[in-house]
PDB file of N, CA and C in Angstrom:
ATOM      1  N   UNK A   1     -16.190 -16.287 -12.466  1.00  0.00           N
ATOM      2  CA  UNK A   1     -16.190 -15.712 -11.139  1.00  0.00           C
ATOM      3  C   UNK A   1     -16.262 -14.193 -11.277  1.00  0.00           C
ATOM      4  N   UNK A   2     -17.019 -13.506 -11.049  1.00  0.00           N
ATOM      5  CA  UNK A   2     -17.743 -11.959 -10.741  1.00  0.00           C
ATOM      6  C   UNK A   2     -16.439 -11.441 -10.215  1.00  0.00           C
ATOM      7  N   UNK A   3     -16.199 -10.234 -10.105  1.00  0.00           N
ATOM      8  CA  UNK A   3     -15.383  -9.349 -10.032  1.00  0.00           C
ATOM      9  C   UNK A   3     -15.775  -7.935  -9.146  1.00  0.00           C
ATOM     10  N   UNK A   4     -15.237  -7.725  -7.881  1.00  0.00           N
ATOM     11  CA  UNK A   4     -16.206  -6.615  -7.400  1.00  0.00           C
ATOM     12  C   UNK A   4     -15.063  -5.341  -7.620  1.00  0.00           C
ATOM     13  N   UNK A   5     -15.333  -4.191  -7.782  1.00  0.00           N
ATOM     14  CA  UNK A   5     -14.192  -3.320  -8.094  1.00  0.00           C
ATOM     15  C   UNK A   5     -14.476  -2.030  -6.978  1.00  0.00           C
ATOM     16  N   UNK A   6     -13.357  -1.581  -6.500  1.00  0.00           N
ATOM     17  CA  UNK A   6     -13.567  -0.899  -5.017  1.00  0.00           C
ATOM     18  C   UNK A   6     -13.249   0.445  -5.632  1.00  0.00           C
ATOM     19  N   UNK A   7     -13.721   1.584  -5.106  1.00  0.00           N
ATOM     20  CA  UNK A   7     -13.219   3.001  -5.038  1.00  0.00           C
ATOM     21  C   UNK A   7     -12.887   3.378  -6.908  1.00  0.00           C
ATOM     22  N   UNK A   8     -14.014   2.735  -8.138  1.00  0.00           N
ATOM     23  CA  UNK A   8     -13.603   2.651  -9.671  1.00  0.00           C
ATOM     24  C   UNK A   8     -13.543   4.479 -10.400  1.00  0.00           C
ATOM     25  N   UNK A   9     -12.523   4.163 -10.454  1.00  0.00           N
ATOM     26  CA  UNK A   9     -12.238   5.688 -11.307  1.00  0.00           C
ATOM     27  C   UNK A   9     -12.250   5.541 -12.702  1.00  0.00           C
ATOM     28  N   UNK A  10     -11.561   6.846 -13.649  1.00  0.00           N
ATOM     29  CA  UNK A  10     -11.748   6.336 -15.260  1.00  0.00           C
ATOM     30  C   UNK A  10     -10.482   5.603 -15.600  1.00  0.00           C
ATOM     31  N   UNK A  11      -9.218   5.834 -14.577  1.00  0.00           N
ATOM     32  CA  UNK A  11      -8.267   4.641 -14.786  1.00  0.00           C
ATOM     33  C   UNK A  11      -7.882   3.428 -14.244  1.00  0.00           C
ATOM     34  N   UNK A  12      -8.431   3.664 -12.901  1.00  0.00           N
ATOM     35  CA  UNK A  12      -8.227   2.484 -12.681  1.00  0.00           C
ATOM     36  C   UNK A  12      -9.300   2.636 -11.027  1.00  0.00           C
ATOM     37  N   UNK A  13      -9.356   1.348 -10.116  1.00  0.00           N
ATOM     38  CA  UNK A  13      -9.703   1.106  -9.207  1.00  0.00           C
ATOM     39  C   UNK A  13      -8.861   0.771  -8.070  1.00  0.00           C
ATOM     40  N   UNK A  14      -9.251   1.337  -7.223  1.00  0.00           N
ATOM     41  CA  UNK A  14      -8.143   1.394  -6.178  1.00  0.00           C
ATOM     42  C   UNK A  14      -7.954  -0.018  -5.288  1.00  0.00           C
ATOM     43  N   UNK A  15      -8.937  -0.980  -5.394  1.00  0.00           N
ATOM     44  CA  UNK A  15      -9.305  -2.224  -4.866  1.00  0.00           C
ATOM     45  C   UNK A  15      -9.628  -3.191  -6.238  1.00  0.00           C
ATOM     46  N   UNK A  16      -9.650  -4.208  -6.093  1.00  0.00           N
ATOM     47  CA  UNK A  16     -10.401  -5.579  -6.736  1.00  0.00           C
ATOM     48  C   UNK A  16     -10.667  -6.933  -6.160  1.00  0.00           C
ATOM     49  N   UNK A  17     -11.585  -7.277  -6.148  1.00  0.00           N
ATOM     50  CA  UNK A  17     -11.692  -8.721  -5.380  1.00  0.00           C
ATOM     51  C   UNK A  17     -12.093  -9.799  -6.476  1.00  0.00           C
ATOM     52  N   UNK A  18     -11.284 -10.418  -6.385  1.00  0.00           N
ATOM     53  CA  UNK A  18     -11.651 -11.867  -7.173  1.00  0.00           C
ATOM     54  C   UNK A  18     -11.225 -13.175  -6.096  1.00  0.00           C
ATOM     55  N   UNK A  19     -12.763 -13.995  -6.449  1.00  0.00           N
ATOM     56  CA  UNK A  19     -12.604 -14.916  -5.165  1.00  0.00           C
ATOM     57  C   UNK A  19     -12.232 -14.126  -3.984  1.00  0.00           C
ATOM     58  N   UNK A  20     -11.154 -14.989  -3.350  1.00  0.00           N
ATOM     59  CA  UNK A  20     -10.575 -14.931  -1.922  1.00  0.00           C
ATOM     60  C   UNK A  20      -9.742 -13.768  -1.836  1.00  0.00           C
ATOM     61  N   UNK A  21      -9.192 -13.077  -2.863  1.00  0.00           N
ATOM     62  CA  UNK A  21      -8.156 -12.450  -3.198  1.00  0.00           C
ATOM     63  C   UNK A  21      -8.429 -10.878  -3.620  1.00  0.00           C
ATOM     64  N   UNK A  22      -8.228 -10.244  -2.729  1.00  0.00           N
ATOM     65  CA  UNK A  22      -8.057  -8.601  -3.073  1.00  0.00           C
ATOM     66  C   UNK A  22      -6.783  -7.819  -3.045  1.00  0.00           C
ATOM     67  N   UNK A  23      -6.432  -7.741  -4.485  1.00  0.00           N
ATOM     68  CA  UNK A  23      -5.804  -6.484  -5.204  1.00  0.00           C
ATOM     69  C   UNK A  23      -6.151  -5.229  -5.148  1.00  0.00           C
ATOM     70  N   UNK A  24      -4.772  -4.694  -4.684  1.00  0.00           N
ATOM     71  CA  UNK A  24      -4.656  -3.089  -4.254  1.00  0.00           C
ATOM     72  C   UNK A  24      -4.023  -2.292  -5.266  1.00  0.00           C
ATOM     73  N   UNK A  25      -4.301  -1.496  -5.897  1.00  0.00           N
ATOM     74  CA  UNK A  25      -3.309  -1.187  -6.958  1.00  0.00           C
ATOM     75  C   UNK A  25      -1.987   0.614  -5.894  1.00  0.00           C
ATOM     76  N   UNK A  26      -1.291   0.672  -6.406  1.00  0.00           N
ATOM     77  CA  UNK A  26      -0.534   1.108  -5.624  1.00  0.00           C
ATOM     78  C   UNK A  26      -0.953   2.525  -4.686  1.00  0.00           C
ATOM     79  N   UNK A  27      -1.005   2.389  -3.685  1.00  0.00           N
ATOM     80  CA  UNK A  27      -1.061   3.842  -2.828  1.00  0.00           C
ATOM     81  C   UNK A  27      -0.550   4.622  -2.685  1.00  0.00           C
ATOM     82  N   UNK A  28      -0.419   5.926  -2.459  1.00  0.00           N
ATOM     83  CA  UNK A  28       0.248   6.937  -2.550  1.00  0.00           C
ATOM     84  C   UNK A  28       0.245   7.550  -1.395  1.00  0.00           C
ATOM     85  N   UNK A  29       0.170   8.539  -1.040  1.00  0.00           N
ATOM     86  CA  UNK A  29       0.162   9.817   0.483  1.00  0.00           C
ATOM     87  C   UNK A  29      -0.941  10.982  -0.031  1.00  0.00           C
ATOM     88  N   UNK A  30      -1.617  10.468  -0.438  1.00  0.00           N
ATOM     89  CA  UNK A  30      -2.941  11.656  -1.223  1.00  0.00           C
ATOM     90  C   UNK A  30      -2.976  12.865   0.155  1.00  0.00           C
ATOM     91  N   UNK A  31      -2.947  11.885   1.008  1.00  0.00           N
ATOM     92  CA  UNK A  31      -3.076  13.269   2.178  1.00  0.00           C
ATOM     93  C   UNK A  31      -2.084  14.109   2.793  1.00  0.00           C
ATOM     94  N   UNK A  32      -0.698  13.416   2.306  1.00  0.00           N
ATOM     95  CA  UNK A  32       0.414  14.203   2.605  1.00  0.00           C
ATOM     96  C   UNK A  32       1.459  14.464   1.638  1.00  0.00           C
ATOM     97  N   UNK A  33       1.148  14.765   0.560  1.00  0.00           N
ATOM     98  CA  UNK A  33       2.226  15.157  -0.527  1.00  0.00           C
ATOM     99  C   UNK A  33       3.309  15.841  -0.502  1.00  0.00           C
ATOM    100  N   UNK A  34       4.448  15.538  -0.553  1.00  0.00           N
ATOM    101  CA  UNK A  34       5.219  15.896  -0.162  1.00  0.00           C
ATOM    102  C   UNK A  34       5.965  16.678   1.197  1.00  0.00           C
ATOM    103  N   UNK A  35       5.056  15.265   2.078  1.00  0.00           N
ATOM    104  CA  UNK A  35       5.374  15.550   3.299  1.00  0.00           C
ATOM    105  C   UNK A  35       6.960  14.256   3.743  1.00  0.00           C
ATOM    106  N   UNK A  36       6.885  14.237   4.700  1.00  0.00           N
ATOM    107  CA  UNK A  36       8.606  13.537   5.183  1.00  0.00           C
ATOM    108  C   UNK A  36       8.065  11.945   4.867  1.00  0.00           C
ATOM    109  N   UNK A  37       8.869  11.233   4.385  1.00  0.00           N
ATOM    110  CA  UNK A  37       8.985   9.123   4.271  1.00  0.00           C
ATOM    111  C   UNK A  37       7.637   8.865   5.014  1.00  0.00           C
ATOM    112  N   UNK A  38       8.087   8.964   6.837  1.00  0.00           N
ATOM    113  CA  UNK A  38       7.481   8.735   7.683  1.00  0.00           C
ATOM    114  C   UNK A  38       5.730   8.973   7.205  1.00  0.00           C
ATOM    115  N   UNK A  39       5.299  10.327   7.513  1.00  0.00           N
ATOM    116  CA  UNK A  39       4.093  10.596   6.992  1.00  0.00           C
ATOM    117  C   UNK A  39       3.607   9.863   5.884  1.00  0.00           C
ATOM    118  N   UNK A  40       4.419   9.925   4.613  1.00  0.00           N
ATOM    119  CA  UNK A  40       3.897   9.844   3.554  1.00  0.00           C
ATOM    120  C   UNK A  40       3.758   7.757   3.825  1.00  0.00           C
ATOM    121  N   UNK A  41       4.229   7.690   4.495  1.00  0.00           N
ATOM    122  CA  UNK A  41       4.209   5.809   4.156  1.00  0.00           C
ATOM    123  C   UNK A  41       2.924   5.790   5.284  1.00  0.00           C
ATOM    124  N   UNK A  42       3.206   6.480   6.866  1.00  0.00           N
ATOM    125  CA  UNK A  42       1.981   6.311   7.600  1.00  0.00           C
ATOM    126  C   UNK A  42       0.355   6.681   6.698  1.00  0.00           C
ATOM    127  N   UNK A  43       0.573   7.655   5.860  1.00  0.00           N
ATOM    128  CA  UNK A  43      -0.675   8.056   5.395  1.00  0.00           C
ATOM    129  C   UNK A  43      -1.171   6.779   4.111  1.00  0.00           C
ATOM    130  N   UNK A  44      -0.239   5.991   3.789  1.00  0.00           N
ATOM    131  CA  UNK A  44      -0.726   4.652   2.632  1.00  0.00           C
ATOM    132  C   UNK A  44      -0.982   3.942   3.385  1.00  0.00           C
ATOM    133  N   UNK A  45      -0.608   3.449   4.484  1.00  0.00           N
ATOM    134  CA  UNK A  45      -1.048   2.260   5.529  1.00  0.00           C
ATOM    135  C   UNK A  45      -2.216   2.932   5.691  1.00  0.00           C
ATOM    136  N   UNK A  46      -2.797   4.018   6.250  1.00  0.00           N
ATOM    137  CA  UNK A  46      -4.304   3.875   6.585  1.00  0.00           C
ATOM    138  C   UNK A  46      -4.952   4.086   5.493  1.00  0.00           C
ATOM    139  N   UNK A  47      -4.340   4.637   4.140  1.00  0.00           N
ATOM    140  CA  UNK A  47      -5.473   4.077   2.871  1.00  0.00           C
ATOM    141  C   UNK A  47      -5.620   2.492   2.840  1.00  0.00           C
ATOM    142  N   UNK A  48      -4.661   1.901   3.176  1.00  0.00           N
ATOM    143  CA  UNK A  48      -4.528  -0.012   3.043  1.00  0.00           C
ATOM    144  C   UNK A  48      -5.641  -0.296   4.166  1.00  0.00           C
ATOM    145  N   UNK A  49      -5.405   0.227   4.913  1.00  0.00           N
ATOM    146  CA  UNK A  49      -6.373  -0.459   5.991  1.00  0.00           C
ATOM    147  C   UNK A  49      -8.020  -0.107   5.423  1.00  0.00           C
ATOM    148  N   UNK A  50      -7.952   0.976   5.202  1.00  0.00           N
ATOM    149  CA  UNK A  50      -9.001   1.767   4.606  1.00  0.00           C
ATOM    150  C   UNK A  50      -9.977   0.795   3.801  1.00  0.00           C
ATOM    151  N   UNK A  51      -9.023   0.825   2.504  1.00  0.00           N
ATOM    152  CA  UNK A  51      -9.338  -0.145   1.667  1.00  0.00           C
ATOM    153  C   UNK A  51      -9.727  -1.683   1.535  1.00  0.00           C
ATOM    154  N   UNK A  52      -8.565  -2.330   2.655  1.00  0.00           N
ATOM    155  CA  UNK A  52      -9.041  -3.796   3.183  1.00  0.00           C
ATOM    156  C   UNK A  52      -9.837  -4.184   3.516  1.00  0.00           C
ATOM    157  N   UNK A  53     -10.466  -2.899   4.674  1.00  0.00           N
ATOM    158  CA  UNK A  53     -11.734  -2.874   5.518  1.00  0.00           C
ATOM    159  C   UNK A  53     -12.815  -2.808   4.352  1.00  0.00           C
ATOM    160  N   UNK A  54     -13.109  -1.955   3.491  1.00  0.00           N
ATOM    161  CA  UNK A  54     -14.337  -1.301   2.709  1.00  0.00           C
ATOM    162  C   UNK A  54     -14.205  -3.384   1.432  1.00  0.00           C
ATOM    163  N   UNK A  55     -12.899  -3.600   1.792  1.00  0.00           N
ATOM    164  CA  UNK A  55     -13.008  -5.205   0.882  1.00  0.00           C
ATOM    165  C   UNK A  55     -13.561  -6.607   1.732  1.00  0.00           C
ATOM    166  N   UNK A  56     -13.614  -6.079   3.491  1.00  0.00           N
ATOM    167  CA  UNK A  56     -13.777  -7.240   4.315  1.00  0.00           C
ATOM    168  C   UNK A  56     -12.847  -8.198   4.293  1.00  0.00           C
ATOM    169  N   UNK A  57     -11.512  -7.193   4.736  1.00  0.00           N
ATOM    170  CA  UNK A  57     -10.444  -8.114   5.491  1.00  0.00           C
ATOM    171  C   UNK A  57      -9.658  -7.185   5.898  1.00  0.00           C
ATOM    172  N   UNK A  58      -8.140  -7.194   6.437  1.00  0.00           N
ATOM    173  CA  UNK A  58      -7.472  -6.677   7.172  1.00  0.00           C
ATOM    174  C   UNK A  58      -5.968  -6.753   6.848  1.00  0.00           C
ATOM    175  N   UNK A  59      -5.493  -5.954   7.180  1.00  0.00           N
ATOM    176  CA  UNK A  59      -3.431  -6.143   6.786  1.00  0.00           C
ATOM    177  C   UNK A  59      -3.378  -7.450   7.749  1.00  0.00           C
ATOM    178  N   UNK A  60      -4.118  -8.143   8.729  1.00  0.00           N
ATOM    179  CA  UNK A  60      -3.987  -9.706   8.968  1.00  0.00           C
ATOM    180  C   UNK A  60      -3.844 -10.796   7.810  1.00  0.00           C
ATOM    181  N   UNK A  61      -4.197 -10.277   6.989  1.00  0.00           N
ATOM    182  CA  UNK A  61      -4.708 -11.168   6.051  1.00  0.00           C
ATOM    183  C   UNK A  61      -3.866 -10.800   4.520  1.00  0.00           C
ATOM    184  N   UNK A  62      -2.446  -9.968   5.175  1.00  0.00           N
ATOM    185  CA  UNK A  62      -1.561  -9.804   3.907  1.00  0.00           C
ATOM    186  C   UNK A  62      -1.361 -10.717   3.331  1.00  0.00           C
ATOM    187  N   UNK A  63      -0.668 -11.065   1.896  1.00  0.00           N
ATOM    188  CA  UNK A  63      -0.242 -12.161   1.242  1.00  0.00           C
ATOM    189  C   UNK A  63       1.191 -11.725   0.701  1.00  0.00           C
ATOM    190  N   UNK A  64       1.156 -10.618  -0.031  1.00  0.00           N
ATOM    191  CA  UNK A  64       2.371  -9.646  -0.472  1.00  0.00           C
ATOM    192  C   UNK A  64       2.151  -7.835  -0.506  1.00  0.00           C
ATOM    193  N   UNK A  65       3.804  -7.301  -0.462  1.00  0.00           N
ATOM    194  CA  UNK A  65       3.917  -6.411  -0.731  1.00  0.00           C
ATOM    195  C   UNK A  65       5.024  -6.023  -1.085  1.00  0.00           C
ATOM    196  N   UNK A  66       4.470  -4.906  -2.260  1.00  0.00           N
ATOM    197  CA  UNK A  66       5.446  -4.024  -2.660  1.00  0.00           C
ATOM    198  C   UNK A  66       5.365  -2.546  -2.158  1.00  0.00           C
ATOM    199  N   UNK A  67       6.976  -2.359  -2.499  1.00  0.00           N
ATOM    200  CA  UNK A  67       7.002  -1.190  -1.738  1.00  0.00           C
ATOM    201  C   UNK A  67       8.143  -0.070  -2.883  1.00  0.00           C
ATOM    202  N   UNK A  68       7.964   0.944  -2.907  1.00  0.00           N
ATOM    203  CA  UNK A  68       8.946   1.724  -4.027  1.00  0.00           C
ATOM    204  C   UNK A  68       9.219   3.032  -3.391  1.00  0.00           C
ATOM    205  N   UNK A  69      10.514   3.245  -3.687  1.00  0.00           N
ATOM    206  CA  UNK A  69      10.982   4.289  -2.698  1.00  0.00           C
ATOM    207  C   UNK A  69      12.211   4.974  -3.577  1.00  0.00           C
ATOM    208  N   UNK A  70      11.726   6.469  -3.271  1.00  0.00           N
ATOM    209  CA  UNK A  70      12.213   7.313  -4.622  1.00  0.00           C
ATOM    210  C   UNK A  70      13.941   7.339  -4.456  1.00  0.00           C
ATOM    211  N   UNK A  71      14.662   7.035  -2.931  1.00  0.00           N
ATOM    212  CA  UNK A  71      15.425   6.895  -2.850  1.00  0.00           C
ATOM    213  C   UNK A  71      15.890   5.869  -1.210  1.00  0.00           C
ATOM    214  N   UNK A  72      16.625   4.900  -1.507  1.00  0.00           N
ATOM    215  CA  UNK A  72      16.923   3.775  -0.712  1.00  0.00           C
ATOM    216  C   UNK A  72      17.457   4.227   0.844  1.00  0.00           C
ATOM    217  N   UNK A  73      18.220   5.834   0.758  1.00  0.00           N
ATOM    218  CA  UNK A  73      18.504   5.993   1.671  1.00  0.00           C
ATOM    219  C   UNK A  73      17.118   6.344   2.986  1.00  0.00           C
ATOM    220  N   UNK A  74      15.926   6.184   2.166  1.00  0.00           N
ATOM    221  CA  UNK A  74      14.693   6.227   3.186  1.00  0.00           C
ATOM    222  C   UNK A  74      14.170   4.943   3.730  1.00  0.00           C
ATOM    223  N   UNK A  75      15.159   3.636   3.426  1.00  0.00           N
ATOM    224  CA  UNK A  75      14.596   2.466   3.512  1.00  0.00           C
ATOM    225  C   UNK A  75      14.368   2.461   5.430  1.00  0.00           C
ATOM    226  N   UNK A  76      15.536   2.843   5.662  1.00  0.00           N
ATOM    227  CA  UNK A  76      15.049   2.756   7.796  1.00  0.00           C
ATOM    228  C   UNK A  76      13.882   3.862   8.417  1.00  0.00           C
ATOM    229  N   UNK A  77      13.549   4.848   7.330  1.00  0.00           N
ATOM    230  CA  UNK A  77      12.643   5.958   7.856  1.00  0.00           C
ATOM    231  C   UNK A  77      11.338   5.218   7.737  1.00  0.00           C
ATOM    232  N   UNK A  78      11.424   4.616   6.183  1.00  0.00           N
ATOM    233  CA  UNK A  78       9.770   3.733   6.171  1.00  0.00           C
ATOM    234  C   UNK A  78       9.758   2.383   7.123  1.00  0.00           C
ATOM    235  N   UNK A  79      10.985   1.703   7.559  1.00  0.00           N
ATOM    236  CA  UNK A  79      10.192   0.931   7.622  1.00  0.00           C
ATOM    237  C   UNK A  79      10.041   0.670   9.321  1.00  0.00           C
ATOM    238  N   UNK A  80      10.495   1.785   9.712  1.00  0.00           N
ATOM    239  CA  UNK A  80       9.850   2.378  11.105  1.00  0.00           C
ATOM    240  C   UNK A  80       8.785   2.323  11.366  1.00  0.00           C
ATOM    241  N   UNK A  81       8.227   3.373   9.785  1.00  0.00           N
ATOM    242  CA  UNK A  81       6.506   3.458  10.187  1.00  0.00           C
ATOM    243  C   UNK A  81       5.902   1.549   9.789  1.00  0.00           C
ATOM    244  N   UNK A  82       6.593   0.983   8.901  1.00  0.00           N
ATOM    245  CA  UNK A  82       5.942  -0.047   8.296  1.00  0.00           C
ATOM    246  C   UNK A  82       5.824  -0.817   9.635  1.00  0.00           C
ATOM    247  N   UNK A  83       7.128  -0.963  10.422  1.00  0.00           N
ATOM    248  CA  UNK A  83       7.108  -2.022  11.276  1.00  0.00           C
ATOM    249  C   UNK A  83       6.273  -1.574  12.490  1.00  0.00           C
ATOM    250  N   UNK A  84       6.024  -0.611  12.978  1.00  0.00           N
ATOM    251  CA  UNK A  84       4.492  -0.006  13.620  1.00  0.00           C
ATOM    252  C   UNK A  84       3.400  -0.697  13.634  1.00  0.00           C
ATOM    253  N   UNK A  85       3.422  -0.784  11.610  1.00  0.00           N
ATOM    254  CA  UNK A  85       1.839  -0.868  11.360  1.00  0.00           C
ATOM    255  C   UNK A  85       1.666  -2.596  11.552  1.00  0.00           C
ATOM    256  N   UNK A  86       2.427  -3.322  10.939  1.00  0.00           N
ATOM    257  CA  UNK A  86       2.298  -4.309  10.183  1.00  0.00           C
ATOM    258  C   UNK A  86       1.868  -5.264  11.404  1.00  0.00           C
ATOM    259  N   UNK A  87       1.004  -6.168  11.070  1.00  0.00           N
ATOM    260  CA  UNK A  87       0.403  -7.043  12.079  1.00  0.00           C
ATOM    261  C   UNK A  87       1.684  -8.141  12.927  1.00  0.00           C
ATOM    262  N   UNK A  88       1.840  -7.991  13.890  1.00  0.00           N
ATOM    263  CA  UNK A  88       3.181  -9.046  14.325  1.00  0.00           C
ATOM    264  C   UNK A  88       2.751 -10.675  14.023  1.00  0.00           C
ATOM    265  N   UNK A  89       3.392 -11.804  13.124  1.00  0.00           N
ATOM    266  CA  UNK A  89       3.346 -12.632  13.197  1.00  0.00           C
ATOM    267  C   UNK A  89       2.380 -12.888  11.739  1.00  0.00           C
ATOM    268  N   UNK A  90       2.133 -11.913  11.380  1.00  0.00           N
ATOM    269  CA  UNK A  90       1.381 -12.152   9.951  1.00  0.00           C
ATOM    270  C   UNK A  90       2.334 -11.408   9.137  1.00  0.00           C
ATOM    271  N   UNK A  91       3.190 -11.041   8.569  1.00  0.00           N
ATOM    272  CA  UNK A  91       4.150 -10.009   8.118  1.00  0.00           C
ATOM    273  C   UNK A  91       3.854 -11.063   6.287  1.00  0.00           C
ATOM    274  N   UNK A  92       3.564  -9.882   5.584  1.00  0.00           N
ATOM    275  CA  UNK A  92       3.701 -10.715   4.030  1.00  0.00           C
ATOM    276  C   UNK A  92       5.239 -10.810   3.487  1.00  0.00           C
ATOM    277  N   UNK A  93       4.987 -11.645   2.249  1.00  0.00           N
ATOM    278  CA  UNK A  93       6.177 -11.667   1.833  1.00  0.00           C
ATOM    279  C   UNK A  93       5.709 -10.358   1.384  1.00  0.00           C
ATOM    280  N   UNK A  94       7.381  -9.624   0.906  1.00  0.00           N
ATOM    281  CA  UNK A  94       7.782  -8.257   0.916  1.00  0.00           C
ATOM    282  C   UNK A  94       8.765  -8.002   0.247  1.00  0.00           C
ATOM    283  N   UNK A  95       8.406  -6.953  -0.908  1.00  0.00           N
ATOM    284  CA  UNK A  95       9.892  -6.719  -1.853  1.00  0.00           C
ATOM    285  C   UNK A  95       9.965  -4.938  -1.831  1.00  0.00           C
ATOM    286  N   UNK A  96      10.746  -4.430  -1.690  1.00  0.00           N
ATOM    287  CA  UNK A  96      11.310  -2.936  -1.503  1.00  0.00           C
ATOM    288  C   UNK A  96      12.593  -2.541  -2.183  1.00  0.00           C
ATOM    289  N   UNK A  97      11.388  -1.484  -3.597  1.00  0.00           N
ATOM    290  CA  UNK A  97      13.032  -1.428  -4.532  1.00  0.00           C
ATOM    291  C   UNK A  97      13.181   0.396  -4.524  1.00  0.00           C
ATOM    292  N   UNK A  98      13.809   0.348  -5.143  1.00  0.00           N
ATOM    293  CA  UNK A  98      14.241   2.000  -5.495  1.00  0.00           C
ATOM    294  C   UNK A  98      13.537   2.422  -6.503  1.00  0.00           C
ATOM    295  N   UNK A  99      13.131   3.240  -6.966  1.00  0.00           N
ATOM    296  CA  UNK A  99      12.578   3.746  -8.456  1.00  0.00           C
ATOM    297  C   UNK A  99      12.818   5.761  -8.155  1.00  0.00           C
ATOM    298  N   UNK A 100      13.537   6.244  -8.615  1.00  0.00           N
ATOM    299  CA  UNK A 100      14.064   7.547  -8.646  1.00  0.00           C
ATOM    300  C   UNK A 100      12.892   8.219  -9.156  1.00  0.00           C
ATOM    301  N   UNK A 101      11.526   8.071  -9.791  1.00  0.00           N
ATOM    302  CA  UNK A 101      10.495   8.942 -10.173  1.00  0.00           C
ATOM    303  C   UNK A 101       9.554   7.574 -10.051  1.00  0.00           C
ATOM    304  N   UNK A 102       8.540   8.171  -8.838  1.00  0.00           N
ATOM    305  CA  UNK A 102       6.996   8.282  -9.144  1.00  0.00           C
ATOM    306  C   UNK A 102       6.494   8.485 -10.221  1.00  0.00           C
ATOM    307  N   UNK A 103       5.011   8.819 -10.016  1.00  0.00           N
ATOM    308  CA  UNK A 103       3.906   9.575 -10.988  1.00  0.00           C
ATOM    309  C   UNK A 103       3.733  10.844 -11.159  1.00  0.00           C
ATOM    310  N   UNK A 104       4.241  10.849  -9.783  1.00  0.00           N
ATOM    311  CA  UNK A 104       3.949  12.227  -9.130  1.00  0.00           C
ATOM    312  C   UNK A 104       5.687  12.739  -7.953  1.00  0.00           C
ATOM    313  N   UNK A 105       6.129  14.152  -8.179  1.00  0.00           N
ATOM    314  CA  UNK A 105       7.351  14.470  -7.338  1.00  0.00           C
ATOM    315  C   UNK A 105       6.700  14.732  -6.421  1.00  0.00           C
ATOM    316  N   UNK A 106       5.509  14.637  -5.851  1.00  0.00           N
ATOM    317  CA  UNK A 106       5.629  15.224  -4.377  1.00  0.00           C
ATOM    318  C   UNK A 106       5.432  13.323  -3.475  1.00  0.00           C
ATOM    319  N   UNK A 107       5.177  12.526  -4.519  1.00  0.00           N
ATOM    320  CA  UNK A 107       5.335  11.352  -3.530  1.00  0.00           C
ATOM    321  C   UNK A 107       6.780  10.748  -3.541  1.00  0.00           C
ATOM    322  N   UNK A 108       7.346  10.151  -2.577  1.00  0.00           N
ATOM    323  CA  UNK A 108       8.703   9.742  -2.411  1.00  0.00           C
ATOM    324  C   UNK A 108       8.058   8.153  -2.036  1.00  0.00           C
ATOM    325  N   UNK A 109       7.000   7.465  -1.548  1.00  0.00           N
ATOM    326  CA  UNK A 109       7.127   5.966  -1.194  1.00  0.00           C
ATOM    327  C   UNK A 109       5.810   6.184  -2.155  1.00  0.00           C
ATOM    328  N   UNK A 110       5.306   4.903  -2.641  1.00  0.00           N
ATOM    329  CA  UNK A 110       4.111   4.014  -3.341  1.00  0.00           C
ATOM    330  C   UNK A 110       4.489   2.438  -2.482  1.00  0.00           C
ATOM    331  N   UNK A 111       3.238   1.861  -2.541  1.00  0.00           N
ATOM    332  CA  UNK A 111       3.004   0.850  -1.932  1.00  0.00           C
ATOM    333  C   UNK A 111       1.919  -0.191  -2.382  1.00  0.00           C
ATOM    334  N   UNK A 112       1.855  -1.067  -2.590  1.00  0.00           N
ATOM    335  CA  UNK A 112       0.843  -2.734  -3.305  1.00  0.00           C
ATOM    336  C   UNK A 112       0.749  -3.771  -2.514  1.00  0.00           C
ATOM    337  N   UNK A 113      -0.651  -3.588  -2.316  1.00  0.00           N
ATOM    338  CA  UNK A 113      -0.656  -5.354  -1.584  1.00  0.00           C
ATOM    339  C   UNK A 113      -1.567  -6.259  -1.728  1.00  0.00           C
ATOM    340  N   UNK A 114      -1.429  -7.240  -1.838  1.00  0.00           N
ATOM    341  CA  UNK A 114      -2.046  -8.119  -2.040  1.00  0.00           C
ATOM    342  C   UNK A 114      -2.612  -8.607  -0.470  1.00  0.00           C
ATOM    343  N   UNK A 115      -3.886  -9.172  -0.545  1.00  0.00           N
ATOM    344  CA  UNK A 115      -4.574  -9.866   0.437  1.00  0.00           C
ATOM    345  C   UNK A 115      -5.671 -10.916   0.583  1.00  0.00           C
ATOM    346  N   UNK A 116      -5.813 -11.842   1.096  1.00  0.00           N
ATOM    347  CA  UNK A 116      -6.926 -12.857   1.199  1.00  0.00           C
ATOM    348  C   UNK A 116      -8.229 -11.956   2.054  1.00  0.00           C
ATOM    349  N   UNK A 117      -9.066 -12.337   1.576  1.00  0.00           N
ATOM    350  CA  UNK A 117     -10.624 -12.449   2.406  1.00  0.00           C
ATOM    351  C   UNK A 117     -10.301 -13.257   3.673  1.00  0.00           C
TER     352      UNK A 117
END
């Protein structure tokens, strides 16, 4: 089964589709670095959507997500913006841990999801 690879850089690709199934590898806030939870999680949801779309499907069509957050006491700031975004009645399964360092200090949330076609 062929392999289509979305947005391919020299480390990695920001999308993958195999079969039914498109892999996101984690998002960041490229457009708001070290801006507040809020921003920085609103600005990965519209790379996700971004990305879903350019794969031909939609955060309808979540399966899972992860979520990493540089510190837990931001868990009600994100998931303000999360619960905004997230399609009502399609909600993926969902795991949200702590990790005290990113890749990068100006991001405070990263985010992964998995999705069907």
């Amino acid at each position: 089964m062929a392999l289509k690879r979305i947005q391919v850089g020299p480390r990695m690709s920001q999308a993958v589709v195999h079969g039914d199934t498109v892999y996101l590898a984690g998002q960041v806030a490229l457009a708001a670095p070290g801006g507040s939870v809020t921003d920085q999680t609103k600005n990965i949801l519209d790379r996700i959507d971004a990305l879903l779309g350019e794969a031909g499907t939609s955060k309808s069509n979540l399966i899972t997500a992860t979520i990493w957050l540089c510190d837990m006491g931001d868990f009600n700031e994100m998931n303000a913006a999360w619960d905004a975004w997230v399609a009502p009645g399609d909600t993926p399964g969902r795991a949200c841990v702590e990790s005290p360092k990113l890749a990068s200090s100006d991001f405070t949330v990263e985010i992964q999801v998995v999705a069907a076609l």
